[in-house]
Protein backbone atom coordinates (compact mmCIF):
# COMPACT_ATOMS: atom_id res chain seq x y z
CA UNK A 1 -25.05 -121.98 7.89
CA UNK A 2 -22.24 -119.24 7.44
CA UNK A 3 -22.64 -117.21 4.88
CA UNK A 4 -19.29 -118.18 2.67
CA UNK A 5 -21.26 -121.99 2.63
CA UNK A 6 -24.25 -119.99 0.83
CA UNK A 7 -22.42 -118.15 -1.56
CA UNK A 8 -20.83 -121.87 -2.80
CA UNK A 9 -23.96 -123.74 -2.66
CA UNK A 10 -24.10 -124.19 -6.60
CA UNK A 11 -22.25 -127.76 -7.27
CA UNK A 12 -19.43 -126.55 -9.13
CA UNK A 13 -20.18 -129.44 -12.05
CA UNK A 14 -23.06 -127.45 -12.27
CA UNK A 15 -21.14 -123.71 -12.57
CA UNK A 16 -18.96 -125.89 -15.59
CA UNK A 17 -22.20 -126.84 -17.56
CA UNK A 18 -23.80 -123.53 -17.18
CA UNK A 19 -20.77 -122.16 -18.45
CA UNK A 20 -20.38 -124.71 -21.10
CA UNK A 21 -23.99 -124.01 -22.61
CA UNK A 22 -23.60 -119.94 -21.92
CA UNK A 23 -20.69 -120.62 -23.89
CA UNK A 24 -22.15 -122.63 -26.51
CA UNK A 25 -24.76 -120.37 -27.39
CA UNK A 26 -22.79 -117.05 -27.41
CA UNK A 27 -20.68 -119.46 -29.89
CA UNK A 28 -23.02 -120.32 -32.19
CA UNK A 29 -24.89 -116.57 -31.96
CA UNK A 30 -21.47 -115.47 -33.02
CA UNK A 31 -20.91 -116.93 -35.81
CA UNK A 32 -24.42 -117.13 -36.85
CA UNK A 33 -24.70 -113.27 -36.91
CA UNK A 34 -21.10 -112.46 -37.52
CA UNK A 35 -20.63 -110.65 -34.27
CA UNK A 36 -16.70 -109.99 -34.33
CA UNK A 37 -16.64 -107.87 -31.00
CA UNK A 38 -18.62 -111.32 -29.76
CA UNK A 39 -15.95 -113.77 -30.90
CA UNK A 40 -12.90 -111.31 -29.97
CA UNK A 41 -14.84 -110.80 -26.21
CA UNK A 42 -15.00 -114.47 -26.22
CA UNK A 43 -11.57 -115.31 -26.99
CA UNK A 44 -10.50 -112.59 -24.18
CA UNK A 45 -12.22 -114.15 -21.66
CA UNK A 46 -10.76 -117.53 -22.44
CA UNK A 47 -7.02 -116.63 -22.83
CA UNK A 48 -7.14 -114.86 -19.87
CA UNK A 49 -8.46 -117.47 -17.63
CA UNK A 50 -5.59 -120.01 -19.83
CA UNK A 51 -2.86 -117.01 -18.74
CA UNK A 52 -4.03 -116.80 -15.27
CA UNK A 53 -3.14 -120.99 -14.96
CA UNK A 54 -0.35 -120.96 -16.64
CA UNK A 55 1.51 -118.24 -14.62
CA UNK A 56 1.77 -120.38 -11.50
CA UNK A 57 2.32 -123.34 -13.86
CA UNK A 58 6.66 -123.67 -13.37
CA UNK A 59 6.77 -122.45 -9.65
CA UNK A 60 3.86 -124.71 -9.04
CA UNK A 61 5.39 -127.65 -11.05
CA UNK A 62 8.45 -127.21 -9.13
CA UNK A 63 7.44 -126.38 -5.51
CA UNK A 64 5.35 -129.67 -5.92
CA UNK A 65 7.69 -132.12 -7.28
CA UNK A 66 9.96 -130.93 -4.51
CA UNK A 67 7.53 -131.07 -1.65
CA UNK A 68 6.40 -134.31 -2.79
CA UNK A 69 9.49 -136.21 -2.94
CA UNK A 70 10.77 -134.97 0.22
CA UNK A 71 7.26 -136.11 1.65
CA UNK A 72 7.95 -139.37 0.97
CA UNK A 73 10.43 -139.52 3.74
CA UNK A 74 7.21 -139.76 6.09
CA UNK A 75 5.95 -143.16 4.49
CA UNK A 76 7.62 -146.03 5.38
CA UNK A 77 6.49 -148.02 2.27
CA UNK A 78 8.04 -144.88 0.09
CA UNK A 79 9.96 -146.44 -2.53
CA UNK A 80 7.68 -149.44 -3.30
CA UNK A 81 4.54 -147.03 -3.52
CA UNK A 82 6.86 -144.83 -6.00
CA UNK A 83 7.52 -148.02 -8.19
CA UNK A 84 4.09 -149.32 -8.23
CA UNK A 85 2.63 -145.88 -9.39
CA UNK A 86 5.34 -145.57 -12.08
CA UNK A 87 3.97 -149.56 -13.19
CA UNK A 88 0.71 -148.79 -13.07
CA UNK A 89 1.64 -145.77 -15.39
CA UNK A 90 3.18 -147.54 -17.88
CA UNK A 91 0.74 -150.37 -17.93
CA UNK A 92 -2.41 -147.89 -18.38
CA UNK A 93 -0.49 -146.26 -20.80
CA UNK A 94 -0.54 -149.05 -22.93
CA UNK A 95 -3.56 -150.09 -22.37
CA UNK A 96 -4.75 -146.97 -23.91
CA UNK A 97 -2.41 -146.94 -26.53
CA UNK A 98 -3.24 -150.25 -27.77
CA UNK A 99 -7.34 -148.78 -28.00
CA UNK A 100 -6.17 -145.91 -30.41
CA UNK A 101 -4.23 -148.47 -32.50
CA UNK A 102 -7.17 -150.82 -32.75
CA UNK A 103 -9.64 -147.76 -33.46
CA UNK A 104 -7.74 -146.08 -35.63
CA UNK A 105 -7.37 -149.15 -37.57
CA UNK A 106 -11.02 -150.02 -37.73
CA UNK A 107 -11.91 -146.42 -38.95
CA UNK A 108 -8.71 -145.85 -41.16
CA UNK A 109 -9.51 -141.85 -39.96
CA UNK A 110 -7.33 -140.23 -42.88
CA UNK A 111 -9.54 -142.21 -45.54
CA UNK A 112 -12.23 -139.93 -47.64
CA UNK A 113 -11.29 -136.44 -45.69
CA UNK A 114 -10.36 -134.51 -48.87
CA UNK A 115 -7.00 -133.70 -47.58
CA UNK A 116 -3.42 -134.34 -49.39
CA UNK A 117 0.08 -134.00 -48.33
CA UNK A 118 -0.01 -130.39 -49.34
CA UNK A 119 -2.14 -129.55 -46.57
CA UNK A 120 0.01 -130.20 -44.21
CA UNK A 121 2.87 -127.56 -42.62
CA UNK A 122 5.89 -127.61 -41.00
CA UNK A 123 5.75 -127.19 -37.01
CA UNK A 124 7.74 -124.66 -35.85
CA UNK A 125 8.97 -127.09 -33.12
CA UNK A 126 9.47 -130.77 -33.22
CA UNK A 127 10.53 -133.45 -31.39
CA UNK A 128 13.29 -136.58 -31.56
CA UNK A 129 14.99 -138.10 -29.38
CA UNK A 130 17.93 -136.92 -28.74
CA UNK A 131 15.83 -133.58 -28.16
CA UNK A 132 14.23 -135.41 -25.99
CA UNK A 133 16.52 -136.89 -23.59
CA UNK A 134 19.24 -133.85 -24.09
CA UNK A 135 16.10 -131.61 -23.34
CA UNK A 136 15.79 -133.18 -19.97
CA UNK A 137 19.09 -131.37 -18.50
CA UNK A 138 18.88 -127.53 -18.60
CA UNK A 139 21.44 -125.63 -19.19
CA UNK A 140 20.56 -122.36 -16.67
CA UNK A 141 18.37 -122.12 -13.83
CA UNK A 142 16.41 -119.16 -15.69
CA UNK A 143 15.58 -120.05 -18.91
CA UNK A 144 12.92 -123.55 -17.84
CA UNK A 145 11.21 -120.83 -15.79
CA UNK A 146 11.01 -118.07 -18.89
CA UNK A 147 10.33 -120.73 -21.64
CA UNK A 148 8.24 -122.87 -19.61
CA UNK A 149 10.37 -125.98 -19.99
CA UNK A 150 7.91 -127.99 -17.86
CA UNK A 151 10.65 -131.15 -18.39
CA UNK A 152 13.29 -129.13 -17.42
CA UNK A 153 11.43 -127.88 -14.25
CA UNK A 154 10.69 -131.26 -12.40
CA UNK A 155 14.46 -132.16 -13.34
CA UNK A 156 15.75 -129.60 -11.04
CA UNK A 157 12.95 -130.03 -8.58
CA UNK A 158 13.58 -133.80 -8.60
CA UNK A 159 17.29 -133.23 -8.00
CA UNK A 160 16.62 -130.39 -5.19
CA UNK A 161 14.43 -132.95 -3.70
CA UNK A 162 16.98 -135.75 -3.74
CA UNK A 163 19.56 -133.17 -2.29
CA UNK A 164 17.10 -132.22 0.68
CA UNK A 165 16.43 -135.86 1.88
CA UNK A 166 20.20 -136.24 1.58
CA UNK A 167 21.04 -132.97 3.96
CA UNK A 168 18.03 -134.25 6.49
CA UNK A 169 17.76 -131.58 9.61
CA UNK A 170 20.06 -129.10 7.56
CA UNK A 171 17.30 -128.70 4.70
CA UNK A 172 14.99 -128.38 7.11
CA UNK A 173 14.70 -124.38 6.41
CA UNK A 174 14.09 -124.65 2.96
CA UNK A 175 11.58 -127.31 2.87
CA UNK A 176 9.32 -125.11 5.57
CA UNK A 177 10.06 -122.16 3.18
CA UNK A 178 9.10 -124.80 -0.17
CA UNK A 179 5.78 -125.92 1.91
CA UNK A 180 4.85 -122.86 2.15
CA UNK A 181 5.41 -121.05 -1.07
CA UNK A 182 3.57 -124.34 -2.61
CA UNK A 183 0.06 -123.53 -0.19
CA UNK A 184 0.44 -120.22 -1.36
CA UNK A 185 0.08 -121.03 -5.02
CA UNK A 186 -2.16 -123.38 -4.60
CA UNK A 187 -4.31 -120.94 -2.71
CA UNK A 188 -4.00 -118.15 -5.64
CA UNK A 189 -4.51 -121.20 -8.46
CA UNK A 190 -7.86 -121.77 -6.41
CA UNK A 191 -9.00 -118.34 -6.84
CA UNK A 192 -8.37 -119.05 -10.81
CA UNK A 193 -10.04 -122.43 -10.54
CA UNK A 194 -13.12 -120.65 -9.23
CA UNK A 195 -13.41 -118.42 -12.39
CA UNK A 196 -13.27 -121.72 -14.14
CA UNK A 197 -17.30 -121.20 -15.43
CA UNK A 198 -16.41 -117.74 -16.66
CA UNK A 199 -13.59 -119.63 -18.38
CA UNK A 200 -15.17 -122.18 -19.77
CA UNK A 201 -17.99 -119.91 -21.22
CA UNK A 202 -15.26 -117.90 -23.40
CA UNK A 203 -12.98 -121.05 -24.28
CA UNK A 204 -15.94 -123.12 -25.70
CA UNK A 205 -17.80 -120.36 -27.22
CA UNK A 206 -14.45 -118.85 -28.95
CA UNK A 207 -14.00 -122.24 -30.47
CA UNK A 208 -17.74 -122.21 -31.81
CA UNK A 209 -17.03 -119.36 -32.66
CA UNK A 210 -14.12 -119.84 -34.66
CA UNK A 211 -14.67 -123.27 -36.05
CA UNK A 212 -18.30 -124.45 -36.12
CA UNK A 213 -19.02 -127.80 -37.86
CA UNK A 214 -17.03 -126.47 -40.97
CA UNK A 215 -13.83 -127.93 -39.87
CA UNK A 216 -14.52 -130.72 -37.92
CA UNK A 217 -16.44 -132.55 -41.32
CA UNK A 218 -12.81 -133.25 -42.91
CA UNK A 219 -11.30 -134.22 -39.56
CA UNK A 220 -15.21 -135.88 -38.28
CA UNK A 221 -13.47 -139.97 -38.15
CA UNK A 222 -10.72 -138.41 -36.65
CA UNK A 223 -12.18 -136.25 -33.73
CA UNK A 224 -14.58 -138.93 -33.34
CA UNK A 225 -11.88 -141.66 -32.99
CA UNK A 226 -10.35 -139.47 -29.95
CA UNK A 227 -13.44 -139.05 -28.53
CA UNK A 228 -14.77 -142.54 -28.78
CA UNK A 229 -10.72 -144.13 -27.39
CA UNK A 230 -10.65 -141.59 -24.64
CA UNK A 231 -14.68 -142.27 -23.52
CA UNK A 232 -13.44 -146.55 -23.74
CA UNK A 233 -10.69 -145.33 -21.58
CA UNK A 234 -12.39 -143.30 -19.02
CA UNK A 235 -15.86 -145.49 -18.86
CA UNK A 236 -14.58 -148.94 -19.64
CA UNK A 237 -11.14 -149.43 -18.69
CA UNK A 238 -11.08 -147.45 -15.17
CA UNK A 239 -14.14 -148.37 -14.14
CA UNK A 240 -12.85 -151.86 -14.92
CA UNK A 241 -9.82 -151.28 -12.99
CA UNK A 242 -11.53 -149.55 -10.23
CA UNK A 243 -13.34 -152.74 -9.93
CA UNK A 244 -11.17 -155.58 -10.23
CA UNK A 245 -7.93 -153.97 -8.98
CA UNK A 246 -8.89 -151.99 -6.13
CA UNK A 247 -12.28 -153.51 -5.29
CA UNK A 248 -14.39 -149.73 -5.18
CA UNK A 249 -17.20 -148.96 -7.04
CA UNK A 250 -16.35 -147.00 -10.39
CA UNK A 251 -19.43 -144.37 -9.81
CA UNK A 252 -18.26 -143.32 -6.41
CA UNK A 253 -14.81 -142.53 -8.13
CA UNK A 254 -16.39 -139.99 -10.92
CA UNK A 255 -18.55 -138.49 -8.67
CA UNK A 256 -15.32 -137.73 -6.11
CA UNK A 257 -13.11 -137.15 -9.24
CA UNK A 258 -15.56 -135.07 -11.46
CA UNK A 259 -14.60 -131.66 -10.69
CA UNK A 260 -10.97 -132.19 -11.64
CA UNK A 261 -12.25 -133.83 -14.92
CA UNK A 262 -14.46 -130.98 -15.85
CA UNK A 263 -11.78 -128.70 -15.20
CA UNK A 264 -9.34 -130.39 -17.62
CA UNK A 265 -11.89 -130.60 -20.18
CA UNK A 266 -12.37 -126.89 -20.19
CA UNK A 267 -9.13 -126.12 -19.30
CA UNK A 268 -6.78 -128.25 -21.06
CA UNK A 269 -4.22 -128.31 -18.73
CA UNK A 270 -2.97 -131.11 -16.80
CA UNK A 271 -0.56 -128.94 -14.36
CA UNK A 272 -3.35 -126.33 -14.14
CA UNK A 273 -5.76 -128.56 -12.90
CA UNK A 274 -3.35 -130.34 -10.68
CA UNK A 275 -4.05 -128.83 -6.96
CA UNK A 276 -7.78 -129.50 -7.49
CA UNK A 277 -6.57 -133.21 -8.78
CA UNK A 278 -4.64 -133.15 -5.54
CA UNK A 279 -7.70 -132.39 -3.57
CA UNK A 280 -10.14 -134.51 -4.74
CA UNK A 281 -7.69 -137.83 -5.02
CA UNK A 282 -7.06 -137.29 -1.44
CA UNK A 283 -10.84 -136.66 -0.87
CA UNK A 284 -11.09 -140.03 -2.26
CA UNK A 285 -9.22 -141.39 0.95
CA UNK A 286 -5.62 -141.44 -0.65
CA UNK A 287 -3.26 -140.40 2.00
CA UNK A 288 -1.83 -136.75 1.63
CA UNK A 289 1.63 -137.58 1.59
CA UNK A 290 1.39 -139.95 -0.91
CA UNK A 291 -1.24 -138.27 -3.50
CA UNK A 292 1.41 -135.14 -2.88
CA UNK A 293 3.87 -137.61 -4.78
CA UNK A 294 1.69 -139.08 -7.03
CA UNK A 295 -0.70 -136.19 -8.31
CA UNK A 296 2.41 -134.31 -9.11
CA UNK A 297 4.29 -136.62 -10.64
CA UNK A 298 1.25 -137.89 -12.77
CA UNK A 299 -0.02 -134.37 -14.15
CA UNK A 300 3.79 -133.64 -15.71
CA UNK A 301 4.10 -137.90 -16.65
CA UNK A 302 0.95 -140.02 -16.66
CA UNK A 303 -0.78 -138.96 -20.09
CA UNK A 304 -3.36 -141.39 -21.31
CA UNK A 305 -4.76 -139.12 -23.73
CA UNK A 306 -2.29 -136.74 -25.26
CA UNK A 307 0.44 -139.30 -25.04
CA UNK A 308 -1.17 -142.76 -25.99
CA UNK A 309 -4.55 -142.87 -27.61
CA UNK A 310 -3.81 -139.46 -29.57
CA UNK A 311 -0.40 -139.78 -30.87
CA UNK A 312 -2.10 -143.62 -31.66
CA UNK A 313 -4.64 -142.45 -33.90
CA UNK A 314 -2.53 -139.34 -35.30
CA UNK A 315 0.04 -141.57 -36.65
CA UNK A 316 -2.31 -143.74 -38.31
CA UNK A 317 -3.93 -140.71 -39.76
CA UNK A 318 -1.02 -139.48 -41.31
CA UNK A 319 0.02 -141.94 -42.51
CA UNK A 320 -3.07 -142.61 -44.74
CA UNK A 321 -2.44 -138.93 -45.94
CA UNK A 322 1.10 -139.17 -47.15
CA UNK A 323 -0.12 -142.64 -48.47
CA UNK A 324 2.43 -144.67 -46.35
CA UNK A 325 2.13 -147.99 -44.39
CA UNK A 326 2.65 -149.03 -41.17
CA UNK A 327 3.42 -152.11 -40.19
CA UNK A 328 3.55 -154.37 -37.03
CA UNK A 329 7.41 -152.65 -36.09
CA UNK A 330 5.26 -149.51 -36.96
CA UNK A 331 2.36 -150.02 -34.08
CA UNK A 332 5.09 -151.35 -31.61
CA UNK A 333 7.28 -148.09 -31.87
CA UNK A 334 3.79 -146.37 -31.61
CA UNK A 335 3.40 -148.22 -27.82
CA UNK A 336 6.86 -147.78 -26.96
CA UNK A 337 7.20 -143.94 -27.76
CA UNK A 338 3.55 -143.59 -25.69
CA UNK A 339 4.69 -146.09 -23.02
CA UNK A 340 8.00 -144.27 -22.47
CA UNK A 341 7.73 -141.02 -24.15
CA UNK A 342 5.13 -139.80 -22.06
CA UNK A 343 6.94 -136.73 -20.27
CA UNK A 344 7.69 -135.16 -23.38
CA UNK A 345 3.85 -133.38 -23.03
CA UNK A 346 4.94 -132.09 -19.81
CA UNK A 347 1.13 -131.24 -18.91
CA UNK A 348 0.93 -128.68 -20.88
CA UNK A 349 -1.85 -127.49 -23.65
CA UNK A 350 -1.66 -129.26 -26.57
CA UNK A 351 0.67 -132.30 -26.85
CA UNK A 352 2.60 -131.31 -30.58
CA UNK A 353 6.19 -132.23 -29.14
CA UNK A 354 4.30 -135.80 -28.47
CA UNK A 355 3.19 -136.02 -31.73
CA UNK A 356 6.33 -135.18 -33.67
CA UNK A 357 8.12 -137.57 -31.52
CA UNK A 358 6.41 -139.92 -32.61
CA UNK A 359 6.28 -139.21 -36.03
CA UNK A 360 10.08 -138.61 -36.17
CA UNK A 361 10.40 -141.87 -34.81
CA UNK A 362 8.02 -143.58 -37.51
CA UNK A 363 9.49 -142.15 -40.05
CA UNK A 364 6.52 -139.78 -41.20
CA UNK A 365 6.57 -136.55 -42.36
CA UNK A 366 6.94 -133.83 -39.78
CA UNK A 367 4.09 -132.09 -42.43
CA UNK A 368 1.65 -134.20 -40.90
CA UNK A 369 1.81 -132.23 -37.69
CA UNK A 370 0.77 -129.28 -39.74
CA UNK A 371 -2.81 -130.79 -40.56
CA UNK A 372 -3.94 -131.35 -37.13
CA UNK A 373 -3.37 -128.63 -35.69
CA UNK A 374 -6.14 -126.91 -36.73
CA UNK A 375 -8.31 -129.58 -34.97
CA UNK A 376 -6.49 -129.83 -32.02
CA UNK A 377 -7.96 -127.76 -29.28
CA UNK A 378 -11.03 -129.76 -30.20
CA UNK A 379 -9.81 -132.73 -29.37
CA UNK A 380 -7.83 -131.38 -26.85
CA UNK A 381 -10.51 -131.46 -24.15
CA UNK A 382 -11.15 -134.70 -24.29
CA UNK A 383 -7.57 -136.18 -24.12
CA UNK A 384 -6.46 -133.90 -21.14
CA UNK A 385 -9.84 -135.19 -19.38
CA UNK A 386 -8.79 -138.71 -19.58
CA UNK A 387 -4.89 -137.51 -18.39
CA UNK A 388 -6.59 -135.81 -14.99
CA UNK A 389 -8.84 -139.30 -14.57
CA UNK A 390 -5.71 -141.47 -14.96
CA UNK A 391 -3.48 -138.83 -12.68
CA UNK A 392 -6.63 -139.63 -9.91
CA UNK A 393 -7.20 -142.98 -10.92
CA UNK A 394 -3.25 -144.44 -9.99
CA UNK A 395 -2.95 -143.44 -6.54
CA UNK A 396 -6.29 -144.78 -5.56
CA UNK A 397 -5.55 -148.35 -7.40
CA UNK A 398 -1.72 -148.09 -5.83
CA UNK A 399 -3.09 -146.99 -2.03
CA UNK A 400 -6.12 -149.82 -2.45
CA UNK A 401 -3.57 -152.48 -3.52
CA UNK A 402 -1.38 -151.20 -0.69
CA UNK A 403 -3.82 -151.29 1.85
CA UNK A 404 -3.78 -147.38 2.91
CA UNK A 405 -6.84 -146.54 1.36
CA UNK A 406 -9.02 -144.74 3.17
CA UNK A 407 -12.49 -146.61 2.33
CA UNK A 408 -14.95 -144.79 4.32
CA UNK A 409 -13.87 -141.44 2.79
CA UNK A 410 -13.83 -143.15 -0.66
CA UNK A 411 -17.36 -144.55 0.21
CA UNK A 412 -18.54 -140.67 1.20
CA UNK A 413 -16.08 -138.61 -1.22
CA UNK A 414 -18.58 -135.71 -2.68
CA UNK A 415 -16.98 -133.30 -5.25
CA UNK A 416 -20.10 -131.39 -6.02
CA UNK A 417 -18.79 -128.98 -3.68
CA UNK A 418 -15.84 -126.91 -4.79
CA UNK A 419 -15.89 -125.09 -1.98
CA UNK A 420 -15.68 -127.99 0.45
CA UNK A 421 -12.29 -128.79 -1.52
CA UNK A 422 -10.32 -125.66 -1.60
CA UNK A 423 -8.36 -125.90 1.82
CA UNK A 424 -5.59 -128.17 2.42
CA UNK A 425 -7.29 -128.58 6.10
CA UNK A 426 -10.39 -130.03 4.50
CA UNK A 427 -9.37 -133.21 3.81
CA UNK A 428 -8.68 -135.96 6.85
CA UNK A 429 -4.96 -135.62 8.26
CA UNK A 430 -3.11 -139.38 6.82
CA UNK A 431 -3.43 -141.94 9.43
CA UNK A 432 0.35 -142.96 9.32
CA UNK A 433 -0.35 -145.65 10.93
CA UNK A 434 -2.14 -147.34 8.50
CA UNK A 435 0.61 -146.35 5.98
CA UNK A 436 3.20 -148.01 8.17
CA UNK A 437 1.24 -151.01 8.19
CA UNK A 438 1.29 -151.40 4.66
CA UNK A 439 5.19 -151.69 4.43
C-alpha cells in the first residue's frame, strides 16, 4: 500500500464528525467560560476555510458552465438529457416547496415567539423581479467577477459556450485552454476541500459560540420546521424517487453521495462543494460528460432547500409576525417564485435575495428579512445539504431513466474515501456507447 493511501485512510465522513464534535465542544467551552480569544480563534478558522472556497467560486462557476455545455456536443441524446434535468428540477422543486407550505402551516412557526414587527430590519439588499431578470444581463465583463454576481457569471459562460459549439474546430483552442484552467481549480478547491474538518471545527464551534440555545428558543418552530422539511426531503422523497423512478436502492445513493452532503452542511456552499458533487455523482455511474452539465448547472439552479422549503416556511413566518394572511393566490405565488425563481440564490451562502423575492412578490414587508437573519446560518446547513443531494440526486434519476446509468458502479460507489475521489482519472472513462444508445 503506497504511502499517500495511508495518510487518507480515515473515511473523510469520519474527519467531518470529528471536526463537528471538536467543534462543538470548543463551542460550548467558549461560551461557557467566556473565552473571547476562543470564539475569535474559532471564527478565524472558519472564515478562512469560507474565503478559501469562495475565491475559486466565479472562475470555477464559469470555467464549468462553459466546459459543460460544450461537452454536451459528445452525447448524442444532448438536448433531451438537458430538458429532462431542467423537468426534473422544477418538479422536485415543488415537491419540496409544497412540504414547507404544509409544515409551516401545521406549526404556524411565527405563533408564541415573542417577536413583533419591530424586530425586524431592513436588508441592505433585496430582491424583485425586475432585479431579477434585469440582473441576469451584466453590464461589464469585470464587475460579476469583483461582486461575485454568480447569475451574471453562468450568463456569460452560457453564452461563451453557445458561441464555441457554434465556431466548432475554430474554438477548439480555447476550449483545451477552458478544460484546463477548470482541472486546475478543481485541483486547488480539492486541497480546500481537504481542510474541510479543520473547517468545520471553527464554523460550528463559532456558531456555539456565538449563539448557543439563547437564540434558537424564539426561532425553535421555525429552525425546527427547516430541519424537519429538509430531513422529509432528503430521507423520504429521494429515497422515494431513487426507488420508483430510477429503480436503485436509496442507501447505496447516501453512502456514494455522503461526502458532498457533509461538505455542504459544514460548508454552506453549493458552488463550493460542487467539484466534489461532480465526483461523487459520477462515482455513482453517471457519465462524465453529462454530470459535467448537470452538476454545474444544478449547484448555481437546482435549490431544494434555500429556494423551496425555506423561502416556504419564511413567508409563512412572517407573515404571522406582521399579522397578515395568506391565502390560496398567496401559497401558489410561494410555488411559482420557488419553482422558477430558483437561480436567484446562485449557490451561494445564505439565500436572502430568495427570500426577499419572495416576499416582494407576496406583498410582505421587506422587515421580515431582518428577523431571520440572525437564525440563518443555523438553518443554513441544513438547506444547502438538501441543495447538494438534489444537485446528485437529478442526474442519476435523468441517466437511470435514460438508460446510461452505470449500475455496477452505482451498485459499488464508496465515498468514505476522499482520497479515492480527488482525481478526475479516478472515476471510469463514459462508455459513449451506451450514451449513444440511449438517443
Amino acid at each position: 500500500m503506497s504511502s499517500r493511501t495511508k495518510s487518507f485512510k480515515v473515511p473523510f465522513w469520519a474527519q467531518i464528525t470529528a471536526g463537528l464534535v471538536l467543534g462543538v465542544l470548543l463551542g460550548w467551552l467558549a461560551r461557557g467560560q467566556d473565552l473571547s480569544w476562543l470564539v475569535t480563534s474559532l471564527e478565524k478558522v472558519g472564515d478562512t476555510f469560507i474565503g478559501l472556497l469562495k475565491l475559486a467560486v466565479a472562475p470555477l462557476v464559469f470555467f464549468a458552465i462553459l466546459v459543460s455545455i460544450t461537452n454536451l456536443r459528445k452525447v448524442n441524446n444532448a438536448a433531451r438529457l438537458a430538458s429532462r434535468t431542467l423537468l426534473w428540477f422544477m418538479a422536485t422543486s415543488l415537491i419540496a416547496v409544497s412540504i414547507g407550505l404544509v409544515i409551516g402551516l401545521v406549526t404556524n412557526p411565527g405563533a408564541g415567539t415573542g417577536l413583533t414587527p419591530k424586530d425586524g430590519e431592513l436588508p441592505e439588499k433585496t430582491g424583485s423581479w425586475i432585479d431579477f431578470l434585469t440582473g441576469i444581463v451584466p453590464t461589464d465583463v469585470i464587475t460579476p467577477f469583483t461582486q461575485l454576481n454568480v447569475l451574471q457569471i453562468v450568463f456569460m459562460a452560457a453564452v461563451a459556450g453557445v458561441a464555441a459549439l457554434q465556431l466548432g474546430e475554430k474554438a477548439q483552442p480555447i476550449l483545451n485552454l477552458s478544460e484546463s484552467v477548470l482541472e486546475l481549480l478543481q485541483k486547488a478547491l480539492w486541497w480546500v476541500i481537504r481542510l474541510a474538518p479543520i473547517g468545520t471545527a471553527g464554523l460550528i464551534g463559532h456558531a456555539i459560540a456565538t449563539y448557543g440555545w439563547d437564540l434558537i428558543g424564539k426561532y425553535a418552530t421555525f429552525t425546527a420546521d427547516i430541519y424537519v422539511g429538509c430531513a422529509i426531503v432528503l430521507f423520504v422523497v429521494y429515497p422515494t424517487l431513487l426507488a420508483t423512478v430510477a429503480k436503485t436502492g436509496p442507501l447505496q445513493f447516501f453512502k456514494g453521495a455522503w461526502p458532498a452532503i457533509q461538505l455542504a452542511f459544514v460548508s454552506r456552499s453549493s458552488v463550493g462543494t460542487m467539484p466534489l458533487t461532480q465526483r461523487v455523482t459520477e462515482r455513482l455511474g453517471v457519465p462524465r460528460e453529462y454530470a459535467s452539465f448537470a452538476v454545474p448547472f444544478g449547484a448555481t439552479t437546482k435549490m431544494d432547500g434555500c429556494a423551496a422549503i425555506y423561502p416556504a416556511i419564511a413567508a409563512i413566518f412572517v407573515a404571522q409576525i406582521f399579522d397578515m394572511r395568506l391565502g390560496i393566490g398567496d401559497y401558489l405565488l410561494i410555488a411559482f417564485v420557488s419553482v422558477v425563481g430558483s437561480a436567484a440564490t446562485a449557490g451561494l451562502t445564505g439565500s436572502t435575495v430568495m427570500l426577499t423575492l419572495t416576499l416582494s412578490t407576496l406583498g410582505l414587508p421587506m422587515e421580515g428579512v431582518g428577523l431571520l437573519l440572525a437564525i440563518d446560518p443555523i438553518v443554513d446547513m441544513v438547506r444547502t445539504a438538501t441543495n447538494v443531494a438534489g444537485q446528485a440526486l437529478i442526474p442519476v434519476l435523468v441517466s437511470a431513466r435514460e438508460n446510461i446509468l452505470d449500475r455496477e458502479a452505482y451498485a459499488t460507489a464508496d465515498g468514505s474515501s476522499l482520497d479515492s475521489l480527488d482525481s478526475p482519472d479516478s472515476s471510469d472513462s463514459l462508455d459513449e456507447q451506451r450514451v449513444t444508445a440511449a438517443a
